[in-house]
Protein backbone atom coordinates (compact mmCIF):
# COMPACT_ATOMS: atom_id res chain seq x y z
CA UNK A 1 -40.64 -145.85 78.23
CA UNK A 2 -40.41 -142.03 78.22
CA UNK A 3 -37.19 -140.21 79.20
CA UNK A 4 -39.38 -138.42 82.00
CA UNK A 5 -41.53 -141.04 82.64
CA UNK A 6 -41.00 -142.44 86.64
CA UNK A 7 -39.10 -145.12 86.98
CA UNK A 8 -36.81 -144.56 83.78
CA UNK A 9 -33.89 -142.51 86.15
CA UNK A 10 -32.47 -140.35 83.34
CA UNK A 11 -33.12 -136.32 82.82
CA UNK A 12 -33.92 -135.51 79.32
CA UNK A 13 -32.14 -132.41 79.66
CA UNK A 14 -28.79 -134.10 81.37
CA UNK A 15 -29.16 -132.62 84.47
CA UNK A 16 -28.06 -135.68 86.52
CA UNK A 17 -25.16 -135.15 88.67
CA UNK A 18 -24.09 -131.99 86.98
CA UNK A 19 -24.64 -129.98 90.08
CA UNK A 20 -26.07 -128.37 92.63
CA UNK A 21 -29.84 -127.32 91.43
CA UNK A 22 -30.52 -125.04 94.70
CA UNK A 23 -30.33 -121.25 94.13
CA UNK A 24 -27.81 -120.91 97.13
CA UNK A 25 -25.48 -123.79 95.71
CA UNK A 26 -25.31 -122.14 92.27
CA UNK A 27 -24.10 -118.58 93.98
CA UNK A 28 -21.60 -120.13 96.23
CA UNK A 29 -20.04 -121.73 92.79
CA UNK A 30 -19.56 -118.73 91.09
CA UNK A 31 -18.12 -117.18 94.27
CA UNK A 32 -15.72 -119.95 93.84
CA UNK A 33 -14.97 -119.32 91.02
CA UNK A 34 -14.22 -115.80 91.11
CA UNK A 35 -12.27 -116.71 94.49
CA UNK A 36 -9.66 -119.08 92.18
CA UNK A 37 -9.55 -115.85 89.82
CA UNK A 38 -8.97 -113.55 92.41
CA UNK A 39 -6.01 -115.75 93.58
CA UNK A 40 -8.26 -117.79 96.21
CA UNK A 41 -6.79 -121.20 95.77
CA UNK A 42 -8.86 -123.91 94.64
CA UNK A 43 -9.99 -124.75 98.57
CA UNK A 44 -13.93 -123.57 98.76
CA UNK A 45 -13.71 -122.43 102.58
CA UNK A 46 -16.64 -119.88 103.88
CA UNK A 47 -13.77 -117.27 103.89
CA UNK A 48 -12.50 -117.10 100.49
CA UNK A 49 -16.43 -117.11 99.29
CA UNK A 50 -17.23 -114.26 101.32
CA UNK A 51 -14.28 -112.24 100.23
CA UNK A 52 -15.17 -113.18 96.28
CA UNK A 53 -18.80 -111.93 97.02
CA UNK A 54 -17.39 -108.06 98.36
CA UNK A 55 -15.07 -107.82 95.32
CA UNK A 56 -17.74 -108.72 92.77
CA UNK A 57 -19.88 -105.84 94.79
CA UNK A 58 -16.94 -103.80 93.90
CA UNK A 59 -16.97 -104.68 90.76
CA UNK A 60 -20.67 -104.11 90.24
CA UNK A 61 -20.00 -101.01 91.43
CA UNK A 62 -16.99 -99.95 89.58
CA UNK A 63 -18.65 -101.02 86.27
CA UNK A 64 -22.13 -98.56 87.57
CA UNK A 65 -19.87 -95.77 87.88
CA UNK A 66 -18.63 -96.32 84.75
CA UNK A 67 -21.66 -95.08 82.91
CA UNK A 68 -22.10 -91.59 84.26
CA UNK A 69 -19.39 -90.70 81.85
CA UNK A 70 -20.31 -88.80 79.19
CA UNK A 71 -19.18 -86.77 76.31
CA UNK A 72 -20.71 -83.15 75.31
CA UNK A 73 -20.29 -81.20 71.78
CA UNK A 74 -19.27 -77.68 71.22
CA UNK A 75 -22.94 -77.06 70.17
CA UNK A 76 -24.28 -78.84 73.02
CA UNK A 77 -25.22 -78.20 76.38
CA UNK A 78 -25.63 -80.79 79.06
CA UNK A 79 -28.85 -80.50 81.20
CA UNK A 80 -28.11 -82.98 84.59
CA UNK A 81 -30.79 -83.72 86.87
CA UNK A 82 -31.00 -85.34 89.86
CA UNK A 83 -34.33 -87.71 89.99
CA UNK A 84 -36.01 -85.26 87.91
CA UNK A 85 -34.63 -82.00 89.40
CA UNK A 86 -32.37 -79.78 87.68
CA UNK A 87 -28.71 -79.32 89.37
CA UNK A 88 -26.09 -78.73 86.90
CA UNK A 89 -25.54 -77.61 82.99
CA UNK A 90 -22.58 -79.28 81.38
CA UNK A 91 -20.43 -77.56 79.44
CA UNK A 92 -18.52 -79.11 76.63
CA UNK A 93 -15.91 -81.77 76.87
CA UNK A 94 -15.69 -85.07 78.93
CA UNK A 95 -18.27 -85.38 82.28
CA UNK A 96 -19.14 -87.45 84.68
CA UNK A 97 -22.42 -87.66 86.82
CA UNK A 98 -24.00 -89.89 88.86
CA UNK A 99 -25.69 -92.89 87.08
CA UNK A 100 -28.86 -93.95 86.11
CA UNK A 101 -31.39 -93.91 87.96
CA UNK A 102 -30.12 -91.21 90.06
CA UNK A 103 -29.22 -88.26 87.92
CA UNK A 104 -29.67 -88.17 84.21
CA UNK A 105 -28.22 -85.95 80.97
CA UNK A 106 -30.22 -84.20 78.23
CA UNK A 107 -28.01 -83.27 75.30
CA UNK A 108 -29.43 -79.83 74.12
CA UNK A 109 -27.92 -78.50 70.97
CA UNK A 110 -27.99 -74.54 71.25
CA UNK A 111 -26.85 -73.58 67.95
CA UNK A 112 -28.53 -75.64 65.48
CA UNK A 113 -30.84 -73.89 63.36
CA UNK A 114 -33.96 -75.77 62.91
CA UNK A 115 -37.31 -74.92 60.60
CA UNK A 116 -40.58 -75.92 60.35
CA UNK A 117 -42.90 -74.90 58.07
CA UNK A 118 -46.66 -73.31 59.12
CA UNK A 119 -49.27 -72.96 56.48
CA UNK A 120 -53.02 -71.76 56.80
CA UNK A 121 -55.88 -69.25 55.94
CA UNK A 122 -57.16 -66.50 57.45
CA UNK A 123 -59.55 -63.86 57.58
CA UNK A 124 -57.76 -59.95 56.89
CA UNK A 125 -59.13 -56.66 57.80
CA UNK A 126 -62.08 -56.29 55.52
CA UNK A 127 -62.88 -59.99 56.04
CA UNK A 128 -61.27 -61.52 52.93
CA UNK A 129 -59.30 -64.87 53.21
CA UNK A 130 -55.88 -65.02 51.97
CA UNK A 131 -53.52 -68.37 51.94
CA UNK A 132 -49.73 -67.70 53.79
CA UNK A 133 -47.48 -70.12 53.84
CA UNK A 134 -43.92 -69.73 55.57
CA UNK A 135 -41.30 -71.38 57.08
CA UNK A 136 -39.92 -70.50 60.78
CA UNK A 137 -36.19 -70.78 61.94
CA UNK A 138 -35.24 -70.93 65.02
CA UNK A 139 -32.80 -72.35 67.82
CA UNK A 140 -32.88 -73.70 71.60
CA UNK A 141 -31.09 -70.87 72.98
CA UNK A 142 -31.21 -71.83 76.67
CA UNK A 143 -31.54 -75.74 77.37
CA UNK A 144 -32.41 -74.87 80.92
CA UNK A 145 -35.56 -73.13 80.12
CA UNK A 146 -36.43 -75.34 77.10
CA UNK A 147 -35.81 -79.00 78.63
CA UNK A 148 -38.21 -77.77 81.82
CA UNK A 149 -40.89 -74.61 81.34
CA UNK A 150 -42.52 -75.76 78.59
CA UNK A 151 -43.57 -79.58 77.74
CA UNK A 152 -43.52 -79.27 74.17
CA UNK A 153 -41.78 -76.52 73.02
CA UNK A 154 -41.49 -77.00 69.02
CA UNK A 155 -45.86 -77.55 69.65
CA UNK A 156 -46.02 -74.04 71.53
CA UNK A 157 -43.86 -72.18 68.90
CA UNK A 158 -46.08 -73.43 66.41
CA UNK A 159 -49.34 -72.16 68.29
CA UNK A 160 -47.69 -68.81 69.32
CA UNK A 161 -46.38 -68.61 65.26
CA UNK A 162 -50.23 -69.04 64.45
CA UNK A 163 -51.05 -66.34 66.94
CA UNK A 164 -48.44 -63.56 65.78
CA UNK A 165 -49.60 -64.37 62.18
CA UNK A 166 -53.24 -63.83 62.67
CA UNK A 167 -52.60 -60.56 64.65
CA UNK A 168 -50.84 -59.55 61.79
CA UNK A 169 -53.19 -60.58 58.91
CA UNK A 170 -56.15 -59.46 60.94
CA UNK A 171 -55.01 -55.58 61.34
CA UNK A 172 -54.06 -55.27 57.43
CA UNK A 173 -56.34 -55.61 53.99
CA UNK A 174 -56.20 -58.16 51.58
CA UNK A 175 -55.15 -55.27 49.20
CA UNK A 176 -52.26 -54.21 51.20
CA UNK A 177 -51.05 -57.86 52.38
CA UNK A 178 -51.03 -59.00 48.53
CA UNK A 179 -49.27 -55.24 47.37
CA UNK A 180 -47.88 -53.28 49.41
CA UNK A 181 -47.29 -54.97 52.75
CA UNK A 182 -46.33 -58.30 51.64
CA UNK A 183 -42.63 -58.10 52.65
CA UNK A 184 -43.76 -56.79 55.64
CA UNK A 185 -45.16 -59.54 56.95
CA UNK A 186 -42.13 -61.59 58.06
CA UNK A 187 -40.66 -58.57 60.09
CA UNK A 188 -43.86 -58.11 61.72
CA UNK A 189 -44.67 -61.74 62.39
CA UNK A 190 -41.17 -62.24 63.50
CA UNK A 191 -41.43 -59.42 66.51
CA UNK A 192 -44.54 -60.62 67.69
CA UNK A 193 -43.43 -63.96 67.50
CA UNK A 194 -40.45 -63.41 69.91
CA UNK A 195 -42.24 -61.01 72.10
CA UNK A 196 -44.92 -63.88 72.83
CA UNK A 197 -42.16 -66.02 73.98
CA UNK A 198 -40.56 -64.28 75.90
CA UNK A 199 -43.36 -63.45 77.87
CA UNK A 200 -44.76 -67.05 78.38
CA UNK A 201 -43.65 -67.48 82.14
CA UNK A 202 -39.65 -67.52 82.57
CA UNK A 203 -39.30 -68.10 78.57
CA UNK A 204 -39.32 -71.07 76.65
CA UNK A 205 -35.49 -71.32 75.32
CA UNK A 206 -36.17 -70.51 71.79
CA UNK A 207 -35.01 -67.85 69.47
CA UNK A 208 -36.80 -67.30 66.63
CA UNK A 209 -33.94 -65.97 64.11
CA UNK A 210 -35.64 -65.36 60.98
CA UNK A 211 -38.92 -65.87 58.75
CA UNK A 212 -38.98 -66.85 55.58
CA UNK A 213 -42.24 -66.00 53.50
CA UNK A 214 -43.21 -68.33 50.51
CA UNK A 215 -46.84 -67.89 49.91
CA UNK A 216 -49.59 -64.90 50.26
CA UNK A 217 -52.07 -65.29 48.02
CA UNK A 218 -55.78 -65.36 47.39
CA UNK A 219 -57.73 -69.01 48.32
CA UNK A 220 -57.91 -71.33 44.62
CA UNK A 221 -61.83 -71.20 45.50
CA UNK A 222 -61.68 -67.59 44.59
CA UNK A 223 -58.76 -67.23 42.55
CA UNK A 224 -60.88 -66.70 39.25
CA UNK A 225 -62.75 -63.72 40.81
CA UNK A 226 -59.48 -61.94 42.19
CA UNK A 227 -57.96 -62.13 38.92
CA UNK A 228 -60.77 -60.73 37.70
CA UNK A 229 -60.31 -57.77 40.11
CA UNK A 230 -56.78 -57.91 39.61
CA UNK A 231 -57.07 -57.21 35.69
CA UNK A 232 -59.78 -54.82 36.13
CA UNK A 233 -57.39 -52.89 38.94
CA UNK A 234 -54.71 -52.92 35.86
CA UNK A 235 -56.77 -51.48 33.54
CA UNK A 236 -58.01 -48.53 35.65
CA UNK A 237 -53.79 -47.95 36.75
CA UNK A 238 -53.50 -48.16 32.88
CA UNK A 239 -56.23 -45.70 31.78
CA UNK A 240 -55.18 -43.46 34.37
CA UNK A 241 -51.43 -43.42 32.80
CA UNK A 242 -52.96 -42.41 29.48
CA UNK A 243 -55.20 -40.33 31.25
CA UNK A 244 -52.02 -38.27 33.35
CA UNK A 245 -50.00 -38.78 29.67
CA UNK A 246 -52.54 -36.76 27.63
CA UNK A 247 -53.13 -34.62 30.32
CA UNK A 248 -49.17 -33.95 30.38
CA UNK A 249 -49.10 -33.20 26.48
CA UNK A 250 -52.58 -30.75 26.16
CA UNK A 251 -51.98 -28.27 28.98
CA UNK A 252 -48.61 -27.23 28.00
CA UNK A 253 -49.80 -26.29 24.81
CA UNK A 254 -52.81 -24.81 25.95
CA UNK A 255 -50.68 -22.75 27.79
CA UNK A 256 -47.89 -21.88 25.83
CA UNK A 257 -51.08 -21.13 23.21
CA UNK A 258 -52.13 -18.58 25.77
CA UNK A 259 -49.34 -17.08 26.77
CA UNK A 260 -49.28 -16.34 22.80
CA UNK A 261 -52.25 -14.72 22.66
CA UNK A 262 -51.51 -12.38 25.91
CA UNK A 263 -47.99 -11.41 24.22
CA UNK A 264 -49.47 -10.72 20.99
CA UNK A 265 -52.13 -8.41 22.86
CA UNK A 266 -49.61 -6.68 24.53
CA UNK A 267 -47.61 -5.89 21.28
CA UNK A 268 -50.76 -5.10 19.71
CA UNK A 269 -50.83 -2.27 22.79
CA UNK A 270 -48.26 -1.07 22.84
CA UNK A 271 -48.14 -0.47 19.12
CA UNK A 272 -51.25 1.29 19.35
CA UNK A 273 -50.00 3.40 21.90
CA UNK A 274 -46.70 4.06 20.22
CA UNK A 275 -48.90 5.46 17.40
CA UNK A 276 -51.19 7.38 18.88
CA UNK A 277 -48.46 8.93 20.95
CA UNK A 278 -46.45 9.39 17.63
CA UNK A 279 -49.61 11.38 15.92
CA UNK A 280 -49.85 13.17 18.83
CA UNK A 281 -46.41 14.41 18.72
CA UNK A 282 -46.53 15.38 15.21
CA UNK A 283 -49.58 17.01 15.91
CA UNK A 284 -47.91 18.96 18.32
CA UNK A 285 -45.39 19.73 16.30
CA UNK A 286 -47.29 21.01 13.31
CA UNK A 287 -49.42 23.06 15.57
CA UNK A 288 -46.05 24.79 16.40
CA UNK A 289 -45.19 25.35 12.64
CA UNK A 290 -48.88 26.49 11.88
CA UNK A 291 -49.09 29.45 14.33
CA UNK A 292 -45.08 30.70 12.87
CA UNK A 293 -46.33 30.08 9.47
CA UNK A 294 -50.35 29.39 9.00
CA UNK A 295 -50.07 29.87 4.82
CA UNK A 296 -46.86 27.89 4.49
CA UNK A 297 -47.80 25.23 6.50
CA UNK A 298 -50.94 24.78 4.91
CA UNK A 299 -49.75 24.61 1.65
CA UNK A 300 -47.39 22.31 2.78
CA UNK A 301 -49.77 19.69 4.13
CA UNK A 302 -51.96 20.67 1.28
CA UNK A 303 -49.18 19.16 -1.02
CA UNK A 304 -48.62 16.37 1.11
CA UNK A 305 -52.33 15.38 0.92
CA UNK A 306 -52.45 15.63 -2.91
CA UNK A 307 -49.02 13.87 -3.05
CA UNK A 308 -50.12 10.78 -0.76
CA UNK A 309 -53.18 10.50 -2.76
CA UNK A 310 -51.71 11.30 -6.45
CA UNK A 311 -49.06 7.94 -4.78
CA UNK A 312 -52.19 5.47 -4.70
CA UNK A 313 -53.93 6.02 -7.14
CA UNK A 314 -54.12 4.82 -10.98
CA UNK A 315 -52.93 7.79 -13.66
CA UNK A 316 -53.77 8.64 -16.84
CA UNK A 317 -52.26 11.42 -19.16
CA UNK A 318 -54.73 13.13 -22.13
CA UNK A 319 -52.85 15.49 -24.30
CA UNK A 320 -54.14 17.63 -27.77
CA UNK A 321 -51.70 18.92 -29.84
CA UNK A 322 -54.64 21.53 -31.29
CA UNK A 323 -55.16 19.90 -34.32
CA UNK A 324 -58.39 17.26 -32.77
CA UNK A 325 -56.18 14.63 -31.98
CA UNK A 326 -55.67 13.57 -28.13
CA UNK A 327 -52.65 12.09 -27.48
CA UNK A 328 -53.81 9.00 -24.34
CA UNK A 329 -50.73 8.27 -22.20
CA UNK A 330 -52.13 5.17 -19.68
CA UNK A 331 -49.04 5.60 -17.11
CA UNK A 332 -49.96 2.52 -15.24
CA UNK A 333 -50.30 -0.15 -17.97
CA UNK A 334 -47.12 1.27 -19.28
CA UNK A 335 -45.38 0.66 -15.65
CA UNK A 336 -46.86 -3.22 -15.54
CA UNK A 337 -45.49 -3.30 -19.43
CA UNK A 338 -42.35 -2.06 -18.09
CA UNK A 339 -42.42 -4.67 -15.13
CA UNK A 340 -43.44 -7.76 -17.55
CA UNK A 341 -40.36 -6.35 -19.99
CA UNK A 342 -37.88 -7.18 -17.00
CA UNK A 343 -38.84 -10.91 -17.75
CA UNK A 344 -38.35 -10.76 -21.05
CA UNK A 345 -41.76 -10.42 -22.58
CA UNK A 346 -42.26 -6.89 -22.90
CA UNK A 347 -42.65 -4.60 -25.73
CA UNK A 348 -41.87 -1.22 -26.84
CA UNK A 349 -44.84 1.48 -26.82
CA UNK A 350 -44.90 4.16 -29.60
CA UNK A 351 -47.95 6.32 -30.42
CA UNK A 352 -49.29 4.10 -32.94
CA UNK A 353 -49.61 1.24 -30.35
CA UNK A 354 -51.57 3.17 -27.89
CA UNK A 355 -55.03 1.76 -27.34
CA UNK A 356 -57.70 3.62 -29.19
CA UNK A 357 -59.79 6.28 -27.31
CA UNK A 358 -62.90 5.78 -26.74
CA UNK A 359 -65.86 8.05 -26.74
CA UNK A 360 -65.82 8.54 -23.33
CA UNK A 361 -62.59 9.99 -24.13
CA UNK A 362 -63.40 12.28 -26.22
CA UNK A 363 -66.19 13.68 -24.63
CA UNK A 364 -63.45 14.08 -21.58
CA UNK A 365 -61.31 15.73 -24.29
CA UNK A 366 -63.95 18.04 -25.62
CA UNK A 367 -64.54 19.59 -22.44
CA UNK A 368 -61.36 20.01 -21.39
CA UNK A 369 -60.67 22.19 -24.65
CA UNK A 370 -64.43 24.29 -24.19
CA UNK A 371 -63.01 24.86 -20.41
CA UNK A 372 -60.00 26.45 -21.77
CA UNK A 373 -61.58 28.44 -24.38
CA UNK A 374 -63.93 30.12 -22.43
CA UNK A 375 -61.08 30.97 -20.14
């Protein structure tokens, strides 16, 4: 026969005669018991169980107390509320507030610098895309405003982040975003950034204390192309160096060529001038001379005629000693003789190493002598 079977008299889990199984019996034990503890005596009167039940209240009590202590950090900020309601921020050290379910803490650390990072592509200006990735740093500066005005705070600075950016990107070129403006961007993003959030309601408790930019770049879809553009853009920044280079080397010299030319022009003036103004003078001055002494001056610039012309020209000397025989004296071959002799190679001239005369000569010679006969 089964243990629970009728009839067999014996629980299977030994529950016979090991006490009261009513609800009510089993809470008046334990009030005994804690009556003995208590110092109750071992007699079970309705007294000594109703006294157990008001100190075990108290002791309930005393132990729910008990866990509206808490501890808050330096860095942390206590936000108490009272059934959902904000009453009280906690400052740091030891607290105490009124337990679960009636008022509740938030631990809000207000100087911890957190990051995330936002990444994405846009459209700029002149409706290029462009990649931009950065990283956002920023702290729960009041716990007030962040544990209550916004329901997701780190979700909104990541929307208002994408907002700031794109009103940035969208005002500038892709030219100047890659170039010129790239460290730009953070500063920008950064002001616009905190100005949004501070003007969403009250606030939403974060600071946004800096930006850090990794990434602006062209899209890999059309990477190829803006290299492309990027290499052509170097070799026009190139050609115009050696453009500006040669440029830098030719004009000076064109110029310093032409200021040449106009100084030499002006000497060449001013010499002319000098001797015009010089022949003028003398001319002057002879004119004076002339009308003191017209025969005297003219045979003085008679002789200086004949002498500047006798100075520049080749001479010859033709002598007869009456007999037939011309003596031929060529003055100039014997001053390049003399002139050659300084070097060593010339010669001495004597009458029989005169060159011959030729008929011409003597014709010259003939006449010469008939001229001075007849006279």
């Amino acid at each position: 026969m089964a243990n629970n079977e009728p009839g067999n008299g014996r629980d299977p889990w030994g529950r016979d005669g090991d006490g009261p199984n009513d609800l009510d019996q089993i809470v008046q034990e334990w009030q005994r018991r804690f009556g003995r503890i208590l110092g109750g005596g071992g007699s079970a009167g309705s007294g000594s169980g109703g006294f157990g039940g008001y100190v075990l209240i108290v002791m309930l009590l005393i132990a729910w107390g008990l866990t509206g202590f808490y501890r808050v950090d330096e860095a942390e900020r206590g936000v108490v509320q009272r059934f959902g309601a904000h009453v009280d921020t906690s400052e740091p050290g030891l607290r105490w507030h009124l337990p679960f379910p009636i008022e509740t803490v938030d631990m809000v650390n207000i100087r911890q610098v957190n990051d995330y990072n936002f990444s994405t592509e846009m459209l700029t200006a002149d409706e290029q895309y462009v990649y931009i990735d950065l990283v956002v740093q920023y702290r729960r500066t009041d716990p007030v405003l962040y544990s209550f005005e916004v329901e997701d705070p780190e979700v909104t600075l990541q929307d208002v982040t994408e907002s700031a950016l794109r009103g940035v990107v969208g005002t500038s070129s892709l030219e100047l975003l890659i170039g010129e403006r790239r460290e730009e961007i953070p500063q920008r993003t950064m002001e616009e950034l905190q100005e949004t959030l501070l003007n969403y309601g009250e606030g939403t408790g974060l600071t946004v204390t800096s930006i850090n930019l990794n990434v602006v770049d062209y899209p890999k879809s059309v990477q190829e192309a803006v290299d492309d553009t990027q290499k052509a853009r170097n070799d026009r920044e190139r050609f115009e160096l050696e453009a500006t280079t040669y440029a830098n080397d030719i004009i000076p010299r064109a110029r310093g060529a032409a200021q040449r030319v106009l100084q030499d022009a002006e000497a060449y003036r001013d010499r002319v001038i000098a001797d015009a103004e010089g022949e003028a003078a003398r001319f002057e001055a002879l004119l004076v001379e002339y009308q003191k002494a017209p025969k005297v001056t003219r045979d003085r610039l008679y002789i200086d005629a004949i002498e500047n012309v006798y100075s520049r020209s080749n001479k010859v000397l033709i002598d007869s000693d009456g007999s037939g025989n011309l003596l031929y004296l060529p003055i100039d071959q014997m001053l390049r003789q003399s002139g050659a002799g300084a070097d060593g190679n010339s010669s001495r001239l004597s009458g029989n190493s005169l060159p011959p005369i030729d008929a011409a000569s003597e014709g010259r010679a003939e006449e010469a002598r008939t001229r001075r006969t007849r006279e």
